[in-house]
N, C-alpha and C. Protein backbone atom coordinates (compact mmCIF):
# COMPACT_ATOMS: atom_id res chain seq x y z
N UNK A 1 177.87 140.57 77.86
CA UNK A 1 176.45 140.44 77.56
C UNK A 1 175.73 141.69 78.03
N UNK A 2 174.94 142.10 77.17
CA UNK A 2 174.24 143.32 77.62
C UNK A 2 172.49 143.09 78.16
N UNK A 3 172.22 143.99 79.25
CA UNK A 3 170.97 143.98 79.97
C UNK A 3 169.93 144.48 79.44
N UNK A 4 169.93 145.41 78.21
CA UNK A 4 169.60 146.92 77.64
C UNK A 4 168.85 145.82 76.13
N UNK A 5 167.79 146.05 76.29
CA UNK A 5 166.64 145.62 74.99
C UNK A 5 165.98 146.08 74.69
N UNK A 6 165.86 146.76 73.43
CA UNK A 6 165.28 147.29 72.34
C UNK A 6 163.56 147.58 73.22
N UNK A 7 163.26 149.13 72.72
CA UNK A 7 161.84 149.18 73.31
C UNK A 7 161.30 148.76 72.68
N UNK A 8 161.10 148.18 71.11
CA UNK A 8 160.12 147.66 70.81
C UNK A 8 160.10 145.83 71.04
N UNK A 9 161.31 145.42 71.46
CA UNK A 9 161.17 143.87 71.93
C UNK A 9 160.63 144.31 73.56
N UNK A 10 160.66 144.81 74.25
CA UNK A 10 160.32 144.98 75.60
C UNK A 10 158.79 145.00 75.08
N UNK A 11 158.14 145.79 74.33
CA UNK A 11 156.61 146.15 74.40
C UNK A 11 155.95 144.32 73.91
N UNK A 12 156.81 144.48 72.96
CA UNK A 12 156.18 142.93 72.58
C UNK A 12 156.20 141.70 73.71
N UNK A 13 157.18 141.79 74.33
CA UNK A 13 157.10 140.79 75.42
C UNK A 13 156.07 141.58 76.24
N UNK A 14 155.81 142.76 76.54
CA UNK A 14 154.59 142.69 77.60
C UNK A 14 153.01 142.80 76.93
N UNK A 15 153.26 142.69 75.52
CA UNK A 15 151.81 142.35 75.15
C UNK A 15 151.88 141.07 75.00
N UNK A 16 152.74 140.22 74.87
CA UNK A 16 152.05 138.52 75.13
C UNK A 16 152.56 138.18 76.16
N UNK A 17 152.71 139.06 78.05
CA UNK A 17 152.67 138.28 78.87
C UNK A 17 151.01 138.80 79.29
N UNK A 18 150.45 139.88 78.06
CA UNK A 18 149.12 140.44 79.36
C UNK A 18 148.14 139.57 77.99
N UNK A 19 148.39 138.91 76.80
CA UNK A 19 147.58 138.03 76.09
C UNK A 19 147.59 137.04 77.00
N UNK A 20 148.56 136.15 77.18
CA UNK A 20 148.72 135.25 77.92
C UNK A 20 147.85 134.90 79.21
N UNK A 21 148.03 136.22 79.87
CA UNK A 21 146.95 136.07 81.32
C UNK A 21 145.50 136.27 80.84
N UNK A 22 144.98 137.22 79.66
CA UNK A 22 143.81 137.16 79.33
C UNK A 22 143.25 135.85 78.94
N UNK A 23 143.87 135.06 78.42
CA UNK A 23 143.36 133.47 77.69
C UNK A 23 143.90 133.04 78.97
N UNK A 24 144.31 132.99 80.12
CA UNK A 24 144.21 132.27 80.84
C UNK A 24 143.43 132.25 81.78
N UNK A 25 142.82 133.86 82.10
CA UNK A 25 142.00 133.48 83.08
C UNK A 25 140.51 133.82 82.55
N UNK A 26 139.68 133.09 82.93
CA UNK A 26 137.94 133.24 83.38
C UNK A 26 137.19 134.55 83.84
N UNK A 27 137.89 135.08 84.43
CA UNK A 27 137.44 135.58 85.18
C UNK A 27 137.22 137.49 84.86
N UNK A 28 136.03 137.64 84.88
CA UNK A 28 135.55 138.91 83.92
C UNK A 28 135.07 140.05 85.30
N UNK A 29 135.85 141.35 84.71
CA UNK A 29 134.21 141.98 85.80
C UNK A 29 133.49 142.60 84.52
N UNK A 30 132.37 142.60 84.84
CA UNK A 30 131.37 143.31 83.77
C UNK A 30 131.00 144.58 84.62
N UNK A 31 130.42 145.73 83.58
CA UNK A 31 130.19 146.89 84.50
C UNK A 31 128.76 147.25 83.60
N UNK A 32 127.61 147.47 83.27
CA UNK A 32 126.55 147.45 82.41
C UNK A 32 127.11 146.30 80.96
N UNK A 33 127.17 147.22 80.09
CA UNK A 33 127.33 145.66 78.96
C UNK A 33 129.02 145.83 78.64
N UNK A 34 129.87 146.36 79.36
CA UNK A 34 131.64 146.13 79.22
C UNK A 34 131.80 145.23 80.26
N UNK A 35 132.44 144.51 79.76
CA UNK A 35 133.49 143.23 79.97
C UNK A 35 134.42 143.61 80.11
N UNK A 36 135.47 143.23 81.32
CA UNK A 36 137.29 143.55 81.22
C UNK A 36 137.51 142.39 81.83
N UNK A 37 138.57 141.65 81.57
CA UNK A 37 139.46 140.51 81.93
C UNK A 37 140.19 140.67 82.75
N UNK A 38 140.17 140.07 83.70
CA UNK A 38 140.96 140.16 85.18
C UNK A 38 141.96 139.05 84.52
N UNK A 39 143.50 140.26 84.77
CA UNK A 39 144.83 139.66 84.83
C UNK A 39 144.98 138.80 86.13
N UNK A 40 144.87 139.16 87.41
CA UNK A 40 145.36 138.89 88.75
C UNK A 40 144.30 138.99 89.74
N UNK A 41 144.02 137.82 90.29
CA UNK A 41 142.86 138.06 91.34
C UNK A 41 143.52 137.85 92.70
N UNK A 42 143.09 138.48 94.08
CA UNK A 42 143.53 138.26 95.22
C UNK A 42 141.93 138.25 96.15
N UNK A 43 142.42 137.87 97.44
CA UNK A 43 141.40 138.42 98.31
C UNK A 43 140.81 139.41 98.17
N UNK A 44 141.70 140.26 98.41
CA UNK A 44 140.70 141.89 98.33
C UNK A 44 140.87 142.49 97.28
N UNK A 45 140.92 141.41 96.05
CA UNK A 45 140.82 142.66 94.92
C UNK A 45 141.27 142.02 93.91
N UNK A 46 141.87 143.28 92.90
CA UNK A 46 142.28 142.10 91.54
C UNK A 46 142.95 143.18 90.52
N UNK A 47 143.54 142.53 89.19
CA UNK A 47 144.15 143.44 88.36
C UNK A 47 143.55 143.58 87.18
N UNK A 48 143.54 144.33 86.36
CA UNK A 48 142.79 144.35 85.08
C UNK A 48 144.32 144.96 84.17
N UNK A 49 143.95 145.39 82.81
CA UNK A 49 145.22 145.66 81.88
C UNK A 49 144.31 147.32 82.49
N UNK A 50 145.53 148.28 82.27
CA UNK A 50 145.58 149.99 82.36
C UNK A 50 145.41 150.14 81.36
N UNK A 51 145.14 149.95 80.15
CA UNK A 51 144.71 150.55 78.57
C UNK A 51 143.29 151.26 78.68
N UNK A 52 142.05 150.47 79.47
CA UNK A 52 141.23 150.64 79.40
C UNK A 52 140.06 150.69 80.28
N UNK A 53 141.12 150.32 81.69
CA UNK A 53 140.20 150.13 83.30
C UNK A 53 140.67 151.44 83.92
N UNK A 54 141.28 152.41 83.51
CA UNK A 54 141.45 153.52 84.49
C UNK A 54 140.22 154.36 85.06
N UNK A 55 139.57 154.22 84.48
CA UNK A 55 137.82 155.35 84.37
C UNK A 55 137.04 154.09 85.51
N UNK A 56 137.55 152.65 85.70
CA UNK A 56 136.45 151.91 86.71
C UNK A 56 136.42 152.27 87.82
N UNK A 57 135.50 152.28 88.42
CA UNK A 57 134.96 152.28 89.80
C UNK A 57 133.72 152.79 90.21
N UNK A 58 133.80 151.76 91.13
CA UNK A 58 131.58 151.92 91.74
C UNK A 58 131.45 150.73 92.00
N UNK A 59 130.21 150.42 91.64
CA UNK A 59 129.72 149.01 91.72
C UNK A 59 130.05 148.05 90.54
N UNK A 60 130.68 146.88 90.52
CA UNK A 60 130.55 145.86 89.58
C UNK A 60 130.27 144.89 89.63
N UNK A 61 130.27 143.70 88.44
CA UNK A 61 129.92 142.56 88.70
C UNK A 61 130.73 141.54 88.22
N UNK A 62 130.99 140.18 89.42
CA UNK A 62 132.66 139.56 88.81
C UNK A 62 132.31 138.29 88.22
N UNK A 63 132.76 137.79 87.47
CA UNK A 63 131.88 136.72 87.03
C UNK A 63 133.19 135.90 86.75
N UNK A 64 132.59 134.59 86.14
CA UNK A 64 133.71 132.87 85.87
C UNK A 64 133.22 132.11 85.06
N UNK A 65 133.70 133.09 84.08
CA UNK A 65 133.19 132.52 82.66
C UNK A 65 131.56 132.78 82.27
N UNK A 66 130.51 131.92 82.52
CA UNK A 66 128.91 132.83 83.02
C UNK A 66 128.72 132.53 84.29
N UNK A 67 129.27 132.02 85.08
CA UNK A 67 128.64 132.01 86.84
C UNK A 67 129.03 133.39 87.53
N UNK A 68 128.23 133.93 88.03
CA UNK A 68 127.98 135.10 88.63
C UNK A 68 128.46 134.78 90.11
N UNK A 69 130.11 135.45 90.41
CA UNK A 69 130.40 135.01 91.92
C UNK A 69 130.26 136.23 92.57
N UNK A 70 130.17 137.58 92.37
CA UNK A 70 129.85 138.30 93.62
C UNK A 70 129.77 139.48 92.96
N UNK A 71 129.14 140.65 93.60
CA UNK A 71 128.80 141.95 93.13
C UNK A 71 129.57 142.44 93.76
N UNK A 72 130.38 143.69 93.45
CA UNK A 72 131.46 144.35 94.42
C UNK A 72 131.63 145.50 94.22
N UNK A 73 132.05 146.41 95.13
CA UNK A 73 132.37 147.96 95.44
C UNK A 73 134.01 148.34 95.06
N UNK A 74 134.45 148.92 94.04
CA UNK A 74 135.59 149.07 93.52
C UNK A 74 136.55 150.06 94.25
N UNK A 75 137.23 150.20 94.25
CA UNK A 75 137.85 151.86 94.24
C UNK A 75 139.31 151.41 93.65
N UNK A 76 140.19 152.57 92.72
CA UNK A 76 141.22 152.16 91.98
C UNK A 76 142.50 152.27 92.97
N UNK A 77 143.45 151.21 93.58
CA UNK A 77 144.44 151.04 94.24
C UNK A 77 145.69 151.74 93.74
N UNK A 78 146.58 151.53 92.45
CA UNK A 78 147.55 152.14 92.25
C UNK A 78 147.95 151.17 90.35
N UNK A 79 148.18 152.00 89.61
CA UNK A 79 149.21 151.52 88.74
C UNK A 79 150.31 150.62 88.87
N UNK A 80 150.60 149.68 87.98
CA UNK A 80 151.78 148.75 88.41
C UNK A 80 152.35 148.58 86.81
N UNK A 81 152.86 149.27 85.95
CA UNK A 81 153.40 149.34 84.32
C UNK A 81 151.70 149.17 83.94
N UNK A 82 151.60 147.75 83.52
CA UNK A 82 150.74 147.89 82.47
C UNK A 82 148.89 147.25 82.99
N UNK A 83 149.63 147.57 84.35
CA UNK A 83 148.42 146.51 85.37
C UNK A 83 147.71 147.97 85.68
N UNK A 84 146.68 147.80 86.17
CA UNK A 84 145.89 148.49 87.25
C UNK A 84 144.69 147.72 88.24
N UNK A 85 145.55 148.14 89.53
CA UNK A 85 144.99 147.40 90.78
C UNK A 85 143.97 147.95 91.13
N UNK A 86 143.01 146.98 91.77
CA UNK A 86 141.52 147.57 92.58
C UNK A 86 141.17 146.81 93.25
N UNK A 87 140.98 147.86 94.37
CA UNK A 87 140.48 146.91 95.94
C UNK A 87 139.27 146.83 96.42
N UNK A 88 138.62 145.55 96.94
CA UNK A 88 136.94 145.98 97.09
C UNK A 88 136.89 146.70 98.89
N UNK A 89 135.99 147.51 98.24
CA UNK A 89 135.17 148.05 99.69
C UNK A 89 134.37 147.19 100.32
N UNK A 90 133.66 146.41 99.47
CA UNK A 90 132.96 145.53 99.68
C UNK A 90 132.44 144.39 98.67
N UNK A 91 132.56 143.24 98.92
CA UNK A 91 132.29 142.38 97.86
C UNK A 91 131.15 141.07 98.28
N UNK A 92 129.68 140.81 97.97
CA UNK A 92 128.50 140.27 98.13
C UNK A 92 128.67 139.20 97.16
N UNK A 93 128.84 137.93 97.94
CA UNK A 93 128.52 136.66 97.07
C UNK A 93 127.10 136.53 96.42
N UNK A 94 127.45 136.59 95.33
CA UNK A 94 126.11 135.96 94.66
C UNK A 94 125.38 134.90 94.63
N UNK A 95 123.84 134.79 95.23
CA UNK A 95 123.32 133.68 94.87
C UNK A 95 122.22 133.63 94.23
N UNK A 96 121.77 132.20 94.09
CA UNK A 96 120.51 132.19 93.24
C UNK A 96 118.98 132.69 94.31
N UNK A 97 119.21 132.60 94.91
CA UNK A 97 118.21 132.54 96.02
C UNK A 97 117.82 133.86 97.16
N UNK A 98 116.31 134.13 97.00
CA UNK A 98 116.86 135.72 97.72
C UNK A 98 116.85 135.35 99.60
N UNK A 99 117.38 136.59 100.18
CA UNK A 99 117.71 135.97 101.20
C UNK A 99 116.86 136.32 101.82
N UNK A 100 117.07 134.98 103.38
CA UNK A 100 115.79 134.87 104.34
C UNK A 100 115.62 136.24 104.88
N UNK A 101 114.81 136.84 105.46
CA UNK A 101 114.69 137.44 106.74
C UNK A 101 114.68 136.69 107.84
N UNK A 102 114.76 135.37 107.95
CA UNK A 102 114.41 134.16 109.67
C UNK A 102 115.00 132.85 109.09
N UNK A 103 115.30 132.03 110.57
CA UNK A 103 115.99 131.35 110.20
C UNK A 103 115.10 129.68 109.62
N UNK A 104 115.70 129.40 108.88
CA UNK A 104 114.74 128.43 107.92
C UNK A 104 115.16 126.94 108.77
N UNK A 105 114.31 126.04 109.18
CA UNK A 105 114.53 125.10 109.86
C UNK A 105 114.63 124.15 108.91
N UNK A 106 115.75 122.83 109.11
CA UNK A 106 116.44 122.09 107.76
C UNK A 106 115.13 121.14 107.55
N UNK A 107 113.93 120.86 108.17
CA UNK A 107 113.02 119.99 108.03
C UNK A 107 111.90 120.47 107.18
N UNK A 108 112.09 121.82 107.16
CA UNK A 108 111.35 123.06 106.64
C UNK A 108 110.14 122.40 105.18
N UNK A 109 108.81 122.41 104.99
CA UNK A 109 108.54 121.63 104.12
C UNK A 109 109.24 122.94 102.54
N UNK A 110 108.96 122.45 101.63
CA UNK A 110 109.96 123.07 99.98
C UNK A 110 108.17 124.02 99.57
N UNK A 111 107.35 123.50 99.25
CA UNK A 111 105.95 124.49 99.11
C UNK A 111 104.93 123.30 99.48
N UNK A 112 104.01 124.51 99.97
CA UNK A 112 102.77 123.83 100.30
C UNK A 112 101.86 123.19 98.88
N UNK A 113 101.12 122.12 99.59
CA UNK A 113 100.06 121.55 98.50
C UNK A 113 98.76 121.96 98.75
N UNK A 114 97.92 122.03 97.59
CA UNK A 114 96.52 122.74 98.12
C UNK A 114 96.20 121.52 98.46
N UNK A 115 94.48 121.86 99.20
CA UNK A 115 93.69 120.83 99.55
C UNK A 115 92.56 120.75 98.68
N UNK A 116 92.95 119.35 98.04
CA UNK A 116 91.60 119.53 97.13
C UNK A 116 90.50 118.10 97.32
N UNK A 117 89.77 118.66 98.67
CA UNK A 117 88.95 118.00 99.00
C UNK A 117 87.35 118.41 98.69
């Protein structure tokens, strides 16, 4: 039995194992109005396909499907065949809400009512 397969059956199997992870995962970074599909997500970072993420890095934004989970600081980690890795410098959960300067007490009233006396 031989180990040795045709380069064009090799390419085809790695374009429907990187289809495969695109329809499987959610999970987008957007960078102004481009979209790229995260193959592989980790703690500190994540994979995108190398066709077209080599030029990323800076600031982006990671999203799950449309929920907005965190804004993050890129820099490009290393090639892996058809992957390309990137690690955050820093990554800011997103919320809806801007943040306090002080600490908000849980009894706290939600807005004041006028007085209309």
């Amino acid at each position: 039995m031989s180990d040795f397969l045709p380069k064009e059956v090799l390419e085809g199997l790695e374009q429907a194992r990187k289809a495969k992870l695109k329809r499987r995962s959610r999970l987008r970074v957007r960078v102004g109005d481009a979209s790229y599909p995260i193959l592989r997500s980790w703690e500190t970072g994540f994979a995108l396909d190398r066709e077209n993420s080599t030029h990323l890095r800076g600031l982006v934004d990671v999203y799950d499907g449309t929920k907005h989970l965190y804004q993050a600081l890129i820099v490009a980690a290393q090639e892996d065949g058809q992957e390309m890795s990137f690690d955050f410098k820093r990554a800011t959960p997103a919320t809806d809400k801007p943040p306090l300067d002080y600490d908000r007490a849980d009894d706290a009233p939600v807005a004041l009512l006028p007085n209309f006396h």
